[in-house]
N, C-alpha and C. Protein backbone atom coordinates (compact mmCIF):
# COMPACT_ATOMS: atom_id res chain seq x y z
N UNK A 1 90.40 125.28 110.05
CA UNK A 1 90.74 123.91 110.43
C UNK A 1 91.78 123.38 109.44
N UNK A 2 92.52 122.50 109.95
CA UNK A 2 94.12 122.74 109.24
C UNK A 2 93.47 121.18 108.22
N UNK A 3 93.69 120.91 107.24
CA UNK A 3 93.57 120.17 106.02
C UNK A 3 94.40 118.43 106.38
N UNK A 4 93.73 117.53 107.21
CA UNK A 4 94.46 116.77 107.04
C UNK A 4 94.20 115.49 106.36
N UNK A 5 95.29 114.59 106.23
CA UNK A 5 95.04 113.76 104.95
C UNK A 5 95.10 112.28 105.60
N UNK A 6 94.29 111.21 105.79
CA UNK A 6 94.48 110.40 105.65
C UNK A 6 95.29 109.25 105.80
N UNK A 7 96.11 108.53 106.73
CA UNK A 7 97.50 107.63 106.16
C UNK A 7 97.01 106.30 105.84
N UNK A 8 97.34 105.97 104.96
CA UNK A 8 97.62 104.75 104.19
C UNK A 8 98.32 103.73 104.47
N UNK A 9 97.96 102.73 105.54
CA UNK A 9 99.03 101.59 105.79
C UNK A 9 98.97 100.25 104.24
N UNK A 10 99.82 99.87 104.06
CA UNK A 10 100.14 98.77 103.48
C UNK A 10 100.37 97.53 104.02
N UNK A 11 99.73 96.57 104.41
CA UNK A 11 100.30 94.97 105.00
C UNK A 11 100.30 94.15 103.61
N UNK A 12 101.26 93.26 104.29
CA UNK A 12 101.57 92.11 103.65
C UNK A 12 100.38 91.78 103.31
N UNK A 13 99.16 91.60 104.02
CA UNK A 13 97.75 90.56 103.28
C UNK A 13 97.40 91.46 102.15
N UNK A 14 97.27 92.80 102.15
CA UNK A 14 96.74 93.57 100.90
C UNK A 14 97.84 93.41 99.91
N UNK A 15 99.17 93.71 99.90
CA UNK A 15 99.98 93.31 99.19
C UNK A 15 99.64 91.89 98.54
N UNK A 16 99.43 91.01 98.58
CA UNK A 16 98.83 89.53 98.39
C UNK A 16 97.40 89.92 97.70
N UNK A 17 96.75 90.27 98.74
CA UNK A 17 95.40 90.48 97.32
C UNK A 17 95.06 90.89 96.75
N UNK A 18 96.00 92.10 96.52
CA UNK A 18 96.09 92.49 95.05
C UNK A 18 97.03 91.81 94.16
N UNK A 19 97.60 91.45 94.50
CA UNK A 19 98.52 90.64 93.38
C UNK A 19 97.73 89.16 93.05
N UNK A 20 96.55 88.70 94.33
CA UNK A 20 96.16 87.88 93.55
C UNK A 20 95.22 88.16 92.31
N UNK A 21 94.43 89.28 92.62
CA UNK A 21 93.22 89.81 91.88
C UNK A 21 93.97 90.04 90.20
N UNK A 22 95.19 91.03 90.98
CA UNK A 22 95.74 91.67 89.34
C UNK A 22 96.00 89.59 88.35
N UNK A 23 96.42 88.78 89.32
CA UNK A 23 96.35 87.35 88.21
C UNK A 23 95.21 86.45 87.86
N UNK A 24 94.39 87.55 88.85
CA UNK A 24 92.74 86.85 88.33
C UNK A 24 92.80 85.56 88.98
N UNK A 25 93.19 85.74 90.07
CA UNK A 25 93.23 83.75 91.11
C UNK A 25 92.51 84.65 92.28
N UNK A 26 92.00 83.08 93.04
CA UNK A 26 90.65 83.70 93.99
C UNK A 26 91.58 82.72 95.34
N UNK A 27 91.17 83.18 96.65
CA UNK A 27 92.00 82.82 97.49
C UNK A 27 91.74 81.05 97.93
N UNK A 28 90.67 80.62 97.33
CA UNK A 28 90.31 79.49 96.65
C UNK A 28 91.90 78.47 96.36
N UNK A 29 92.59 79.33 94.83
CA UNK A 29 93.42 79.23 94.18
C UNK A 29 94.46 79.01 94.81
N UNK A 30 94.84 79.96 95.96
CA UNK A 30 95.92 80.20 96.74
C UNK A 30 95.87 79.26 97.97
N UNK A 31 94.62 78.88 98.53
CA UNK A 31 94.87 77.91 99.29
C UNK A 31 95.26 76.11 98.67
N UNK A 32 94.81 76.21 97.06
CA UNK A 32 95.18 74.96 96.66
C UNK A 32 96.71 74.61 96.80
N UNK A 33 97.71 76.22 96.11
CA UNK A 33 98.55 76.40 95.79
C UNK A 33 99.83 75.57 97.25
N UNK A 34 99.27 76.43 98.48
CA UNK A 34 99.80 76.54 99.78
C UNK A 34 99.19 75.03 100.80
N UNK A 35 98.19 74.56 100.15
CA UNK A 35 97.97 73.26 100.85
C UNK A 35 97.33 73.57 102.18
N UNK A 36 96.48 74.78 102.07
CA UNK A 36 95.62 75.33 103.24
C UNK A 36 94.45 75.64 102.88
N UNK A 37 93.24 75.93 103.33
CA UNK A 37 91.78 76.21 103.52
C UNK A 37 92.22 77.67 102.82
N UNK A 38 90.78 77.73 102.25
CA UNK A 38 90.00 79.26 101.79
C UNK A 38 90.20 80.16 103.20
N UNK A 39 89.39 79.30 103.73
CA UNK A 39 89.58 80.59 105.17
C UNK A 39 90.88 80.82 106.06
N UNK A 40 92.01 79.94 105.70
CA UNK A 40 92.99 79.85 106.10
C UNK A 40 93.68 81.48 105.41
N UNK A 41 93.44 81.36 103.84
CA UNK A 41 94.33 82.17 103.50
C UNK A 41 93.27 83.27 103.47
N UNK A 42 92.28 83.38 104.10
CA UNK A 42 91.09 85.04 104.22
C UNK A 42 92.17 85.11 105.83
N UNK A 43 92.21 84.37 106.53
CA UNK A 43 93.36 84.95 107.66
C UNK A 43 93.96 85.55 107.69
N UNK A 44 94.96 85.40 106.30
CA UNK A 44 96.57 85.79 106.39
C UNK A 44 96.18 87.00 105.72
N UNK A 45 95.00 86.83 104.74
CA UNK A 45 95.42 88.22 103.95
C UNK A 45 94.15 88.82 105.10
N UNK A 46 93.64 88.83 105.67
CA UNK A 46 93.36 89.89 106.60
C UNK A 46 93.92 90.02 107.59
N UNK A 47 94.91 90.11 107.65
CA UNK A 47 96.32 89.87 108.63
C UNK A 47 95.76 89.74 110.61
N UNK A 48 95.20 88.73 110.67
CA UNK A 48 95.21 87.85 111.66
C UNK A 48 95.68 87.22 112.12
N UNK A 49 96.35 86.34 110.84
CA UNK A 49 97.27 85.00 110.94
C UNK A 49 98.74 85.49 110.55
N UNK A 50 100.15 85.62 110.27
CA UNK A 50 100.75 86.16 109.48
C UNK A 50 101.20 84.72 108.71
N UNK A 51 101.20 85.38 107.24
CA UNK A 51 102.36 84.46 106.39
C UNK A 51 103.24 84.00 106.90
N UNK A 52 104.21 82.20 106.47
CA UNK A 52 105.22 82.37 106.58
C UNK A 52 106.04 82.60 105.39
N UNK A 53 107.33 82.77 105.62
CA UNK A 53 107.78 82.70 104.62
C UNK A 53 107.90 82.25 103.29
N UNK A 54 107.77 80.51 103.18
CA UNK A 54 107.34 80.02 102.22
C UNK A 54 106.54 79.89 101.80
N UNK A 55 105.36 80.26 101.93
CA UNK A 55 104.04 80.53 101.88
C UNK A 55 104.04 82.10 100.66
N UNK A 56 104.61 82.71 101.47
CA UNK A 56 104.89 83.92 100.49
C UNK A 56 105.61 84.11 98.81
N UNK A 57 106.76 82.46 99.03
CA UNK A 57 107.48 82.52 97.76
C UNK A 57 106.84 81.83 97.08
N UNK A 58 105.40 80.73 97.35
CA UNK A 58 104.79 80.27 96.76
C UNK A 58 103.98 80.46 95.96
N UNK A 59 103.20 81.95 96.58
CA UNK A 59 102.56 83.11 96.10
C UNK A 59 102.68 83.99 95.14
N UNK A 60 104.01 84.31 95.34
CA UNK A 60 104.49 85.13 94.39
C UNK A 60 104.78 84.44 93.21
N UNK A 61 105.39 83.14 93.65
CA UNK A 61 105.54 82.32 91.57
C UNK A 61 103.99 82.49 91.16
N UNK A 62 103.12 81.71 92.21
CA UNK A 62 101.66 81.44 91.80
C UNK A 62 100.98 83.09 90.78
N UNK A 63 101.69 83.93 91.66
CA UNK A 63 101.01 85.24 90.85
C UNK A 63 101.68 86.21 89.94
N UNK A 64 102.92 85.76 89.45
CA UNK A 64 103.97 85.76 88.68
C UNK A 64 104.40 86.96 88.96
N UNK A 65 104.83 87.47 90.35
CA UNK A 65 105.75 88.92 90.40
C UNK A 65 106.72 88.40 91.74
N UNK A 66 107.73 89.84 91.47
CA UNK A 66 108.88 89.05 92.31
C UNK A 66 108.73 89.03 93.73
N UNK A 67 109.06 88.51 94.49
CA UNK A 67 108.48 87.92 96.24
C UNK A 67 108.72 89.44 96.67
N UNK A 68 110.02 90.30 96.50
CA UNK A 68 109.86 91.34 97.33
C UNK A 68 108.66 92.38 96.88
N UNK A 69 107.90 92.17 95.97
CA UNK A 69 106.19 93.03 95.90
C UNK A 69 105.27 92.59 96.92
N UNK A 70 105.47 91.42 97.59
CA UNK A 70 104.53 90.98 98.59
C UNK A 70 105.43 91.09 99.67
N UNK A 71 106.60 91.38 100.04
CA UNK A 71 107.28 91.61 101.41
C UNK A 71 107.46 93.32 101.33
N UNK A 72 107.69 93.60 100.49
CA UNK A 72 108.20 95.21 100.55
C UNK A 72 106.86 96.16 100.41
N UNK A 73 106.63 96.84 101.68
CA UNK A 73 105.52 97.96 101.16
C UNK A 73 106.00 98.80 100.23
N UNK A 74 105.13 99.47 99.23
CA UNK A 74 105.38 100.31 98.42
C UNK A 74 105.68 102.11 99.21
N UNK A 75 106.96 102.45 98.46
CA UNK A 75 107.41 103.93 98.99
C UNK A 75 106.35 104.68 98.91
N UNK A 76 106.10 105.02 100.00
CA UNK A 76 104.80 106.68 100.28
C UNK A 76 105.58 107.39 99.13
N UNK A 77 104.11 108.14 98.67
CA UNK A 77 104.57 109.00 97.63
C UNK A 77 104.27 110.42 98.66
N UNK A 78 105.13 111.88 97.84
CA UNK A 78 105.31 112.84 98.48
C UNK A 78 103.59 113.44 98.09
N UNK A 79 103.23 114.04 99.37
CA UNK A 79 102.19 114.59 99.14
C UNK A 79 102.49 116.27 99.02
N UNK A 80 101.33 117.14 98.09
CA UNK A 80 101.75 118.25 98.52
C UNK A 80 100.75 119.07 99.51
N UNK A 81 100.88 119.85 100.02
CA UNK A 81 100.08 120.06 101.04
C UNK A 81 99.71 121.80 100.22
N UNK A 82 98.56 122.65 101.29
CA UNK A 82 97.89 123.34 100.34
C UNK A 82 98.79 124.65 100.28
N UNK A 83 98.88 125.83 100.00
CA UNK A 83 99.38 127.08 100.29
C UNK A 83 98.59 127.72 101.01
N UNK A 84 99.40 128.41 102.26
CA UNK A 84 98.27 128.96 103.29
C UNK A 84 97.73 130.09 101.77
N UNK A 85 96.17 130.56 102.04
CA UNK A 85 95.72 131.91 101.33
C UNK A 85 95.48 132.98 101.98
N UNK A 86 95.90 134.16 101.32
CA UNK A 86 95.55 135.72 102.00
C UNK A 86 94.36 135.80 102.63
N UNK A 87 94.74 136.64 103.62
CA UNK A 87 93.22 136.71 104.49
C UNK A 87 92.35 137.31 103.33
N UNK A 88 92.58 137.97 102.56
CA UNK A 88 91.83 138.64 101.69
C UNK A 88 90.77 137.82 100.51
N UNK A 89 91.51 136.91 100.99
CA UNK A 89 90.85 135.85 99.76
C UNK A 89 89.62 134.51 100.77
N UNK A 90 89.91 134.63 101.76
CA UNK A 90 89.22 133.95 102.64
C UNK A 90 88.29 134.49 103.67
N UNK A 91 87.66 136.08 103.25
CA UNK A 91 87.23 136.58 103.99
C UNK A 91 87.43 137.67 105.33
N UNK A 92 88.88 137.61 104.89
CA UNK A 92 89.11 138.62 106.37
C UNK A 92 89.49 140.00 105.65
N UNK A 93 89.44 141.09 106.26
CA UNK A 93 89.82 142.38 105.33
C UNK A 93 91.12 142.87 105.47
């Protein structure tokens, strides 16, 4: 059975909550910031609702990194995949 791996999407809301977590602000924080409800911003970052724009540059001062860390997904890193092995090593003669 051929080895497969997983894909990893990135959205904008995870982008956001981790950057809020890494500043130690609770979405509490972020709705004071944005002038919206707690559950307003559990919306956006569970991407239900989407951000708008300014909402996003508000965020990013609030969590001190630059706006394109919360617009730009991060580059897939290269995976390596396995080396097929000799039948000899896997049981066949």
């Amino acid at each position: 059975m051929p080895h497969q791996q997983r894909q990893r999407t990135t959205t904008t809301g995870s982008r956001v909550r981790s950057a809020l977590a890494l500043a130690g602000l609770r979405q509490v924080d972020a709705g004071e910031a944005l002038g919206i409800s707690q559950v307003q911003v559990s919306r956006r970052i569970n991407d239900r609702t989407a951000f708008q724009p300014g909402e996003l540059k508000k965020l990013a001062d609030l969590c001190g990194v630059p706006l394109h860390t919360l617009i730009t997904p991060a580059p897939r890193r290269a995976t390596r995949r396995r080396a097929p092995q000799p039948a000899s090593l896997i049981g066949g003669q």
